[in-house]
PDB file of N, CA and C in Angstrom:
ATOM      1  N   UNK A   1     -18.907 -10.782  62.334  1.00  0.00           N
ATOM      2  CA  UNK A   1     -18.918  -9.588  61.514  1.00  0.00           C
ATOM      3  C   UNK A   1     -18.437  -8.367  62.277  1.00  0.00           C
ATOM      4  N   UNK A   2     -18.967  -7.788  63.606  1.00  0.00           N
ATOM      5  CA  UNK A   2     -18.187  -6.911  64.275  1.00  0.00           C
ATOM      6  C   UNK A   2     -19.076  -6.026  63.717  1.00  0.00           C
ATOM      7  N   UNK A   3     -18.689  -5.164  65.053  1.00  0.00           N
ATOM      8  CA  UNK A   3     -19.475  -3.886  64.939  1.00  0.00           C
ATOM      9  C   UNK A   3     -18.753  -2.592  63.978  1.00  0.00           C
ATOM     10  N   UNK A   4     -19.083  -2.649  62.680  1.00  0.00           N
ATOM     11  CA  UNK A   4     -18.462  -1.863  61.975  1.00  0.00           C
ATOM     12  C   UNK A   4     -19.478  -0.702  61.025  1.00  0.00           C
ATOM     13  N   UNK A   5     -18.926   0.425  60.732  1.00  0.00           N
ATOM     14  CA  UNK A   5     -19.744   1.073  59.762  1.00  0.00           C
ATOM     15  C   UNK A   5     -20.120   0.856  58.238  1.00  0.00           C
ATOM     16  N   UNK A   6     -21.279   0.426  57.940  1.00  0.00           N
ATOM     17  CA  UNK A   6     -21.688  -0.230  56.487  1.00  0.00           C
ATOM     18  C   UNK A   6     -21.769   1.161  55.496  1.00  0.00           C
ATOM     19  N   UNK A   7     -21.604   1.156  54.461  1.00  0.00           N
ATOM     20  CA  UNK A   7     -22.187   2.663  53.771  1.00  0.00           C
ATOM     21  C   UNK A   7     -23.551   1.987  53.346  1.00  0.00           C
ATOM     22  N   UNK A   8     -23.861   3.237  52.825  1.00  0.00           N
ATOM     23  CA  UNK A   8     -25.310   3.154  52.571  1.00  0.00           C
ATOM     24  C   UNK A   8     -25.137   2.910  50.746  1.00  0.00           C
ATOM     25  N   UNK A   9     -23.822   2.620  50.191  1.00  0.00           N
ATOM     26  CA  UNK A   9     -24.089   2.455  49.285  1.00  0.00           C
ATOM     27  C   UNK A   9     -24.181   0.946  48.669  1.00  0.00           C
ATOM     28  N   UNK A  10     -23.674   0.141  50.026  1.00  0.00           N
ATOM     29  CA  UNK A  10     -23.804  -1.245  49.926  1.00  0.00           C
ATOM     30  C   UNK A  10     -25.517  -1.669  50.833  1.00  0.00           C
ATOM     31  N   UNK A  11     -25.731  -0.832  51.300  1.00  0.00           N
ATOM     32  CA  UNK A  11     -26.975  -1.175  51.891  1.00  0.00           C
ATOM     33  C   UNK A  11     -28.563  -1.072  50.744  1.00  0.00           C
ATOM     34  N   UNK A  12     -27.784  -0.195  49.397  1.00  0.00           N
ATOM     35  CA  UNK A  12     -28.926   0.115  48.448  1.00  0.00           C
ATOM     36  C   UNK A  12     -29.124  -1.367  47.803  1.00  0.00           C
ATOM     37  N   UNK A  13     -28.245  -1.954  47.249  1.00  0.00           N
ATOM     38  CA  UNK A  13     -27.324  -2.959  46.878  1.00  0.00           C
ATOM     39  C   UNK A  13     -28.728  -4.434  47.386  1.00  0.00           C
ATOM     40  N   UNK A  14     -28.107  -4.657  48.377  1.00  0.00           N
ATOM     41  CA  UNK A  14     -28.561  -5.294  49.344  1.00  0.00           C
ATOM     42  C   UNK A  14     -30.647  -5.293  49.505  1.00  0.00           C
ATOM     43  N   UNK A  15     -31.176  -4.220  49.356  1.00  0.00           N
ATOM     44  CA  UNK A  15     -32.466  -3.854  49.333  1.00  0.00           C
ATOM     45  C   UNK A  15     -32.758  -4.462  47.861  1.00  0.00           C
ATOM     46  N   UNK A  16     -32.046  -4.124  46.888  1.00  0.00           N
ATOM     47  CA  UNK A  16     -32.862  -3.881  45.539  1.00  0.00           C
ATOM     48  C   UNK A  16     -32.706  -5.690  45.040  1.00  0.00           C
ATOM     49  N   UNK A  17     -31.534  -6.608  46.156  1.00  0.00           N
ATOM     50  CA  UNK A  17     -31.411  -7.954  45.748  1.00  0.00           C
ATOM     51  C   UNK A  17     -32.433  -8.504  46.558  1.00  0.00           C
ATOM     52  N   UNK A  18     -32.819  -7.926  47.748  1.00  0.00           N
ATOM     53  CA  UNK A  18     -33.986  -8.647  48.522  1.00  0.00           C
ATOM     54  C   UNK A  18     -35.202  -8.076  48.159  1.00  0.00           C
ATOM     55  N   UNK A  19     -35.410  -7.141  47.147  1.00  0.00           N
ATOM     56  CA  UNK A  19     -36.534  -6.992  46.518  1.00  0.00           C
ATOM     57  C   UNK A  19     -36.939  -7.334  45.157  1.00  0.00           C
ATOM     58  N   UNK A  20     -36.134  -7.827  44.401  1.00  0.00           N
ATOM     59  CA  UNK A  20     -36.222  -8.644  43.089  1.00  0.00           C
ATOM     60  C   UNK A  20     -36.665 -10.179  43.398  1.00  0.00           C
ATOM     61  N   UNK A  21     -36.622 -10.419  44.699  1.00  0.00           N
ATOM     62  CA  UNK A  21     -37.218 -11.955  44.245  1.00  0.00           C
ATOM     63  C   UNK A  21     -36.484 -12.928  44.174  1.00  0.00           C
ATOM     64  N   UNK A  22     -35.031 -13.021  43.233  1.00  0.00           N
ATOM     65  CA  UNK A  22     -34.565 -14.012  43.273  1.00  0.00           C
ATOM     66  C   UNK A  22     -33.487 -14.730  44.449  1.00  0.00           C
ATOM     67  N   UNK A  23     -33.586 -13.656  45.604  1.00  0.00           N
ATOM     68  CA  UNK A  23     -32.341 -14.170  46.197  1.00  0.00           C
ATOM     69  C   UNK A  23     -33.006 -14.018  47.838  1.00  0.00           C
ATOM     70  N   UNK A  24     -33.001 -15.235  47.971  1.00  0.00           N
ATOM     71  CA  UNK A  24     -33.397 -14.893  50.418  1.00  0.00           C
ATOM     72  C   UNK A  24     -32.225 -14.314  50.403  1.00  0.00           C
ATOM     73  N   UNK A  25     -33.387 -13.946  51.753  1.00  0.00           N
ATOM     74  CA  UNK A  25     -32.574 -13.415  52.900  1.00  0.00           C
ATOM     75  C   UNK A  25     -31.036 -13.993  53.467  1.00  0.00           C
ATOM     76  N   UNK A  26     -31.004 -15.245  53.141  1.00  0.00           N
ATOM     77  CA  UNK A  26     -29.399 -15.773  54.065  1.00  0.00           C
ATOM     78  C   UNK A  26     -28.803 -15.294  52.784  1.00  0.00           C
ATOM     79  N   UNK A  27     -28.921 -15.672  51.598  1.00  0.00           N
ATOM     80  CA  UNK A  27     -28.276 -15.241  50.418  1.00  0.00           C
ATOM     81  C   UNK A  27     -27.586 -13.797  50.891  1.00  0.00           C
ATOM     82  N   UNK A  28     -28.976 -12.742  50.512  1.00  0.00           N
ATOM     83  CA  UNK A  28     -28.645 -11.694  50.435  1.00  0.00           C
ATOM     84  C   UNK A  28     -27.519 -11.094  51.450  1.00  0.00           C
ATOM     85  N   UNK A  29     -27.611 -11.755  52.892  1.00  0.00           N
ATOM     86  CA  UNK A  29     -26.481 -11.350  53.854  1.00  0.00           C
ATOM     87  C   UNK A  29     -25.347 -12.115  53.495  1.00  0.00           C
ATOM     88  N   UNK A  30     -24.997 -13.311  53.192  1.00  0.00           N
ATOM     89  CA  UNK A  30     -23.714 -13.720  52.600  1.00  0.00           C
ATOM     90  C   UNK A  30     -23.060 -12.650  51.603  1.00  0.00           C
ATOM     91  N   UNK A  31     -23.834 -12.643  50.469  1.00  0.00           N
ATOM     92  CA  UNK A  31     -23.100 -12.351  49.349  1.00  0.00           C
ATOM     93  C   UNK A  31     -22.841 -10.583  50.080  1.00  0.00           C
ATOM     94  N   UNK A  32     -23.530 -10.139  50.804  1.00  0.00           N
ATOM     95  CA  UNK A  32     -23.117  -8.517  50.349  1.00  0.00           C
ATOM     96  C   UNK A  32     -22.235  -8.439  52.680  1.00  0.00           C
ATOM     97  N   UNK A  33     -22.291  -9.186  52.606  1.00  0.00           N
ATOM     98  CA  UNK A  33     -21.741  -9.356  53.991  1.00  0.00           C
ATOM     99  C   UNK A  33     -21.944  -8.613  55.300  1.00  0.00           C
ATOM    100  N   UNK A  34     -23.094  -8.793  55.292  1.00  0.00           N
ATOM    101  CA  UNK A  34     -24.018  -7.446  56.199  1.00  0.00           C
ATOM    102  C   UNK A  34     -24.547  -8.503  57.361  1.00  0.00           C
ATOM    103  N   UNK A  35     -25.150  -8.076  58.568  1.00  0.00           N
ATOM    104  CA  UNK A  35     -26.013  -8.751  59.507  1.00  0.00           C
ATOM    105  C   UNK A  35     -27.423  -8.488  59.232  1.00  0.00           C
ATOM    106  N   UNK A  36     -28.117 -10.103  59.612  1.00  0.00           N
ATOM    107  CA  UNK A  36     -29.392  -9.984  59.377  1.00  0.00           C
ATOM    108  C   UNK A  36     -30.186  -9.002  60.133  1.00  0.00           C
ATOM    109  N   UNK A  37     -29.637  -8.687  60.942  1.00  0.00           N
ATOM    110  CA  UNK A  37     -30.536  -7.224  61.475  1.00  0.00           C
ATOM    111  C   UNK A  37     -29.996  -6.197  61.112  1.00  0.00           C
ATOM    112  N   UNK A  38     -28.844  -5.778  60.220  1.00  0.00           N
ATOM    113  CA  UNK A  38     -28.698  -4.710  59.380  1.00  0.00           C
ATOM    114  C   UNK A  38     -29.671  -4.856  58.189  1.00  0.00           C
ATOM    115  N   UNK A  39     -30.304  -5.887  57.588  1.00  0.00           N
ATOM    116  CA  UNK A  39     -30.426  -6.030  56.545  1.00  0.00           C
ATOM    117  C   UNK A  39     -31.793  -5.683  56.968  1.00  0.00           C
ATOM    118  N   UNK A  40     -32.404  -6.387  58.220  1.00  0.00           N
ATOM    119  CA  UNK A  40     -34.248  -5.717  58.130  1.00  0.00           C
ATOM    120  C   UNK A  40     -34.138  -4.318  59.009  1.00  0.00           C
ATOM    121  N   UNK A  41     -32.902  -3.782  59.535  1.00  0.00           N
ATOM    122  CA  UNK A  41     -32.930  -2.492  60.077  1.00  0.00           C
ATOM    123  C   UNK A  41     -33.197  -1.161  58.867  1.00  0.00           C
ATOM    124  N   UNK A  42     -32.671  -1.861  57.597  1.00  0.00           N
ATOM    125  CA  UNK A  42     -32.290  -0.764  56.778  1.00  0.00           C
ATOM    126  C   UNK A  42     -33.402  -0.731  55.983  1.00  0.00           C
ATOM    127  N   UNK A  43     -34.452  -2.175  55.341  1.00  0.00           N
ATOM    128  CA  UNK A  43     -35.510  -2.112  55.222  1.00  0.00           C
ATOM    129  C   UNK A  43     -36.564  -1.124  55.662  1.00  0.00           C
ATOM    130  N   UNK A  44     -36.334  -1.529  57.008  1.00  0.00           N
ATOM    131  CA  UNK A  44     -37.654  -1.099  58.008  1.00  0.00           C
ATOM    132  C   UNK A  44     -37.131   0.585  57.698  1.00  0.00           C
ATOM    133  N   UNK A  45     -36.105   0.777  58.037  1.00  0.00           N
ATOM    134  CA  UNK A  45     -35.893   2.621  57.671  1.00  0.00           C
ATOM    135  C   UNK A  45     -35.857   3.080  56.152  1.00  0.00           C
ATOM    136  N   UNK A  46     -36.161   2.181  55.218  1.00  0.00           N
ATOM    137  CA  UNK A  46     -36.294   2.941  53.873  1.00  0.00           C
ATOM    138  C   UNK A  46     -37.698   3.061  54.013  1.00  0.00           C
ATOM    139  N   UNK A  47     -38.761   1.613  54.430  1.00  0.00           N
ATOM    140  CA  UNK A  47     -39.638   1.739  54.321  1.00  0.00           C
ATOM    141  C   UNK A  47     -40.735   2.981  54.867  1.00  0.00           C
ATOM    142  N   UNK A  48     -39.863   2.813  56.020  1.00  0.00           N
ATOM    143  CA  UNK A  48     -40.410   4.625  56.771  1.00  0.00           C
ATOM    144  C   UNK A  48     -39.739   5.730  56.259  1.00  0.00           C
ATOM    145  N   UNK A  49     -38.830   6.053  55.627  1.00  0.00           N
ATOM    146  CA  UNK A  49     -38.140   7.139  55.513  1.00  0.00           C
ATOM    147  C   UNK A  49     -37.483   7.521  53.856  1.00  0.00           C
ATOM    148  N   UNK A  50     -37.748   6.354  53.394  1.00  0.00           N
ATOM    149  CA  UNK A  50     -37.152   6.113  51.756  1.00  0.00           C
ATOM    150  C   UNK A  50     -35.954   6.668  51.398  1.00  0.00           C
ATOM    151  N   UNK A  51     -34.786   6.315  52.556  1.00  0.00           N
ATOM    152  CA  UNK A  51     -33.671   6.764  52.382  1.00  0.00           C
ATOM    153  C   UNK A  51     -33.298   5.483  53.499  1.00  0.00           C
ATOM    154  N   UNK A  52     -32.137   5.020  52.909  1.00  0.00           N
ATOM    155  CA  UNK A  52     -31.419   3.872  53.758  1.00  0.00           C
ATOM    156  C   UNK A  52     -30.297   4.368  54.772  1.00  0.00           C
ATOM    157  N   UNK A  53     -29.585   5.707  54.519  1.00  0.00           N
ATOM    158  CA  UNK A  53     -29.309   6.988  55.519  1.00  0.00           C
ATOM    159  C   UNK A  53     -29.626   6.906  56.855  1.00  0.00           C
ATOM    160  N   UNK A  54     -28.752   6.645  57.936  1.00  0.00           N
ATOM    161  CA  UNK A  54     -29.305   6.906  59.686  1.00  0.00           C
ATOM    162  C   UNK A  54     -29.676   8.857  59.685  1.00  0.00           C
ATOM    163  N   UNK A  55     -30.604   8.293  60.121  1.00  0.00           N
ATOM    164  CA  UNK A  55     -30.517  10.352  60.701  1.00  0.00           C
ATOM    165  C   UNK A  55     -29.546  10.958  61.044  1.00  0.00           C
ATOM    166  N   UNK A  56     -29.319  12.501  61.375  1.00  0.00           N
ATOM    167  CA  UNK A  56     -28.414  12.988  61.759  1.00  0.00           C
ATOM    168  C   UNK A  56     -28.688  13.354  62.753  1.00  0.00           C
ATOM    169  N   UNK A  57     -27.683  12.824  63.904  1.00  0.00           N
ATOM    170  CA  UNK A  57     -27.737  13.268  65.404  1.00  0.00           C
ATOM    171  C   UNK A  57     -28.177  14.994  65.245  1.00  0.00           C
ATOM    172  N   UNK A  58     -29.146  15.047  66.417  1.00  0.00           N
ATOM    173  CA  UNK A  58     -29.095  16.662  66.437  1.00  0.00           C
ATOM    174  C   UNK A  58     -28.468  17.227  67.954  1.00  0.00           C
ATOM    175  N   UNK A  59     -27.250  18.157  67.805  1.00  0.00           N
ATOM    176  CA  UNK A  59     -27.162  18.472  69.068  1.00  0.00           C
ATOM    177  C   UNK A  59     -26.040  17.606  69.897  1.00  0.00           C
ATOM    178  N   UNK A  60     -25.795  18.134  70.856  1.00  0.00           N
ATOM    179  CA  UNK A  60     -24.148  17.613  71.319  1.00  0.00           C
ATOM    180  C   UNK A  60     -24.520  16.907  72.504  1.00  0.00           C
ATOM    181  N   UNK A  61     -25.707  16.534  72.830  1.00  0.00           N
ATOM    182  CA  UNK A  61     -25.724  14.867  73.457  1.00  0.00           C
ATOM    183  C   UNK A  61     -27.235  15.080  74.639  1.00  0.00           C
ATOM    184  N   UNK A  62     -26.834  14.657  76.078  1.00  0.00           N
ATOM    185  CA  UNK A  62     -27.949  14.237  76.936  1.00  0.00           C
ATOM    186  C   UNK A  62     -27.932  15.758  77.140  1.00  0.00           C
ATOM    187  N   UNK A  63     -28.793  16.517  77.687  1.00  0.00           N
ATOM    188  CA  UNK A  63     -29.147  17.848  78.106  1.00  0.00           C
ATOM    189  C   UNK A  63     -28.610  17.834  79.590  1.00  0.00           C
ATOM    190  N   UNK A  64     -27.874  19.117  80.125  1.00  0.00           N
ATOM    191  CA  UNK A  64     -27.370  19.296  81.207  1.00  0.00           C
ATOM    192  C   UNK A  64     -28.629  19.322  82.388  1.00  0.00           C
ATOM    193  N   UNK A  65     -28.600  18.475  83.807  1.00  0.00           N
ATOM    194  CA  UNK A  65     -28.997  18.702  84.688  1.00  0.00           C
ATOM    195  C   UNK A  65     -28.976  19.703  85.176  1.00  0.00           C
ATOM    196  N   UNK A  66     -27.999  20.365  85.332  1.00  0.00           N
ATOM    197  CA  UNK A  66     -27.382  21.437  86.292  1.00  0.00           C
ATOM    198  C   UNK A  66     -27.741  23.132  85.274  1.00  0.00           C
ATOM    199  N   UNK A  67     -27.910  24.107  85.134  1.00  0.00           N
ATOM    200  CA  UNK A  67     -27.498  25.243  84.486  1.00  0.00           C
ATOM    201  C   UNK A  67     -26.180  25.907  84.818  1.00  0.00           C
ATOM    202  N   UNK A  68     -25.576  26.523  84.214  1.00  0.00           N
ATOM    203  CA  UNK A  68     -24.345  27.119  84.829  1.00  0.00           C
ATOM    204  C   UNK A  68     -24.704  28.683  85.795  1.00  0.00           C
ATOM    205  N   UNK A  69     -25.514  28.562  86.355  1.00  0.00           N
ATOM    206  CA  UNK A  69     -25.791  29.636  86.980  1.00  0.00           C
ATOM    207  C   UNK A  69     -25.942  28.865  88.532  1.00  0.00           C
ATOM    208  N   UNK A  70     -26.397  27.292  88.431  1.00  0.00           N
ATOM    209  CA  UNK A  70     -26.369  26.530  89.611  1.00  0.00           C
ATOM    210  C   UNK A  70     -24.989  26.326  90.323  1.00  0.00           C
ATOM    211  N   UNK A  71     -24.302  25.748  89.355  1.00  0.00           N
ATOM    212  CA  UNK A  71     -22.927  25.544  89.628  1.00  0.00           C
ATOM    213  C   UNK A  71     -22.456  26.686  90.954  1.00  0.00           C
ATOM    214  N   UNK A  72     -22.129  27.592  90.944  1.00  0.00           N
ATOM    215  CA  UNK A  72     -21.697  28.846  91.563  1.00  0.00           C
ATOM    216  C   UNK A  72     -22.573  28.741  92.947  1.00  0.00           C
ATOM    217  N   UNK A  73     -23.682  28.687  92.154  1.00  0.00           N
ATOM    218  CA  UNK A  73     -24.259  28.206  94.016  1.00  0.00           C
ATOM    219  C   UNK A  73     -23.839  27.331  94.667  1.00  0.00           C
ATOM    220  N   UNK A  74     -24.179  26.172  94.471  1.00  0.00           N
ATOM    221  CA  UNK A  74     -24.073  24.985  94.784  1.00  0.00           C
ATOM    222  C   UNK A  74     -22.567  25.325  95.370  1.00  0.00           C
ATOM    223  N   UNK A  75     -21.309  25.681  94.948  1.00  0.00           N
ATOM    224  CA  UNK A  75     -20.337  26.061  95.385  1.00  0.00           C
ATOM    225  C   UNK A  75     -19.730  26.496  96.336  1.00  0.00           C
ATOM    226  N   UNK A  76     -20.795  27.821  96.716  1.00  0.00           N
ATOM    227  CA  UNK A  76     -20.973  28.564  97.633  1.00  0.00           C
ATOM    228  C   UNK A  76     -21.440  28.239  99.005  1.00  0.00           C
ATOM    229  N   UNK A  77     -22.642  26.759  98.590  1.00  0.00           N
ATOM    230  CA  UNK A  77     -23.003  26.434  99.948  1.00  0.00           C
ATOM    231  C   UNK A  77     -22.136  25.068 100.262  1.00  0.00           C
ATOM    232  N   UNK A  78     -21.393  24.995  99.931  1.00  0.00           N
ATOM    233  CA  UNK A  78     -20.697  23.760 100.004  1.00  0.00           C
ATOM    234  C   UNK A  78     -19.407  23.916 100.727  1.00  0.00           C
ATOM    235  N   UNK A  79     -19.024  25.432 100.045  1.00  0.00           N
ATOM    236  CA  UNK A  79     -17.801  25.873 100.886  1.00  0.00           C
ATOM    237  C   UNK A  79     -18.212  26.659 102.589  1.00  0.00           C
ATOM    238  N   UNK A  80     -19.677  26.826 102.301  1.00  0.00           N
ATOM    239  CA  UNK A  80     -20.155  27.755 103.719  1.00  0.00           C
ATOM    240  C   UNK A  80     -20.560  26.843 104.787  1.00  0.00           C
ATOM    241  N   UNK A  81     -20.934  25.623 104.233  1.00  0.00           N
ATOM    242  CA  UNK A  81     -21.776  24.422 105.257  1.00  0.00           C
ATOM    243  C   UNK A  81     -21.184  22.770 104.515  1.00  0.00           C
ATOM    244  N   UNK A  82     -19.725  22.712 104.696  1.00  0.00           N
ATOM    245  CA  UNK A  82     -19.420  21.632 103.712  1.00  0.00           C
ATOM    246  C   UNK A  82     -19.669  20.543 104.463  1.00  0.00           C
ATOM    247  N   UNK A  83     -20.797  20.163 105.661  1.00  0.00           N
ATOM    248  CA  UNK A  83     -20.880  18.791 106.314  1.00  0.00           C
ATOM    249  C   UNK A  83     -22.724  18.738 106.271  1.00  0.00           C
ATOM    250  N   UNK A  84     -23.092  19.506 104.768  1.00  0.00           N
ATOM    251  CA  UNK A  84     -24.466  18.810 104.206  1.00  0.00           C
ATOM    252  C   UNK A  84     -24.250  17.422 103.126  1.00  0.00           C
ATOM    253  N   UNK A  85     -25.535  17.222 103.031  1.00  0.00           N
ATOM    254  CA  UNK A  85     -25.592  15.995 102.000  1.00  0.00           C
ATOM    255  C   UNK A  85     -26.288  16.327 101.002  1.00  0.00           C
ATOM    256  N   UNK A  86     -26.385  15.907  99.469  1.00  0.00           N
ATOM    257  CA  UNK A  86     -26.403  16.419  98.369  1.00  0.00           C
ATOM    258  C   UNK A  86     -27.713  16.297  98.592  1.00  0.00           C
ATOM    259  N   UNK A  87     -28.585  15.945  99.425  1.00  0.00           N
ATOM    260  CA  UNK A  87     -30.025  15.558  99.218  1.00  0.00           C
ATOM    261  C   UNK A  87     -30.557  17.316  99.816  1.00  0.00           C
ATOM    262  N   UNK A  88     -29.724  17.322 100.772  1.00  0.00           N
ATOM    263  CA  UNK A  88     -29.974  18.708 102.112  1.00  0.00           C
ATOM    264  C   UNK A  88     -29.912  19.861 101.069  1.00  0.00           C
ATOM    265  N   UNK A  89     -28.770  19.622 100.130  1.00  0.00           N
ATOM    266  CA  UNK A  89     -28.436  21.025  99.333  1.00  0.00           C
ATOM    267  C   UNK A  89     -29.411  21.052  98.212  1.00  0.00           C
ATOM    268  N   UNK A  90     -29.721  19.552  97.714  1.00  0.00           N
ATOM    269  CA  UNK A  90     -31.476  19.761  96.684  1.00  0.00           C
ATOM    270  C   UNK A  90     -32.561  20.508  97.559  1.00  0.00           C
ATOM    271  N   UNK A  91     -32.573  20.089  98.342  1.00  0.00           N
ATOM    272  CA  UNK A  91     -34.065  20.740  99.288  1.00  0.00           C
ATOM    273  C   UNK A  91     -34.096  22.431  99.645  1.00  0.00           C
ATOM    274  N   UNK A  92     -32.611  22.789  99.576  1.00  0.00           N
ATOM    275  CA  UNK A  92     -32.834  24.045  99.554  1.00  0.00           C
ATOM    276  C   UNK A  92     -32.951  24.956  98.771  1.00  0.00           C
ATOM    277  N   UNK A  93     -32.714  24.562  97.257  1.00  0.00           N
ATOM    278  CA  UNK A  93     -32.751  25.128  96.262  1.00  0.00           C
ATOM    279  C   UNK A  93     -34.154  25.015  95.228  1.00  0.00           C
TER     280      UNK A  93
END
């Protein structure tokens, strides 16, 4: 199947045939052509969330280590003492 994006309008689809009863689980992933862990992923998130919808990322990713006010330092002692080690230049800051 491959890692591809499902809509959520085939994923409603899919819920309301594995909740009527007449059709398993292998059924239900044949006919609507989904993976069996899409099929109890989307469950398990209606059941918590009653929307078959992934959340929306918040925010533009991992949070910076550094501040940009470090940068400039760090710079400074690198160009003044450039035969420290990144451990020497943590310890002083």
């Amino acid at each position: 199947m491959g890692n591809r994006r499902i809509s959520d309008d085939l994923k409603r689809p899919a819920l309301r045939m594995r909740a009527c009863g007449r059709y398993t689980d292998p059924e239900v992933i044949q006919v609507m052509g989904i993976s069996r862990s899409t099929l109890f992923r989307t469950a398990h998130r209606m059941r918590r969330t009653g929307s078959v919808a992934k959340a929306v990322a918040i925010g533009p990713g991992r949070p910076r280590k550094l501040m940009h006010a470090d940068c400039p330092y760090l710079l400074a002692l690198a160009r003044h003492k450039p035969s420290l080690f990144l451990d020497q230049y943590a310890a002083r800051s």
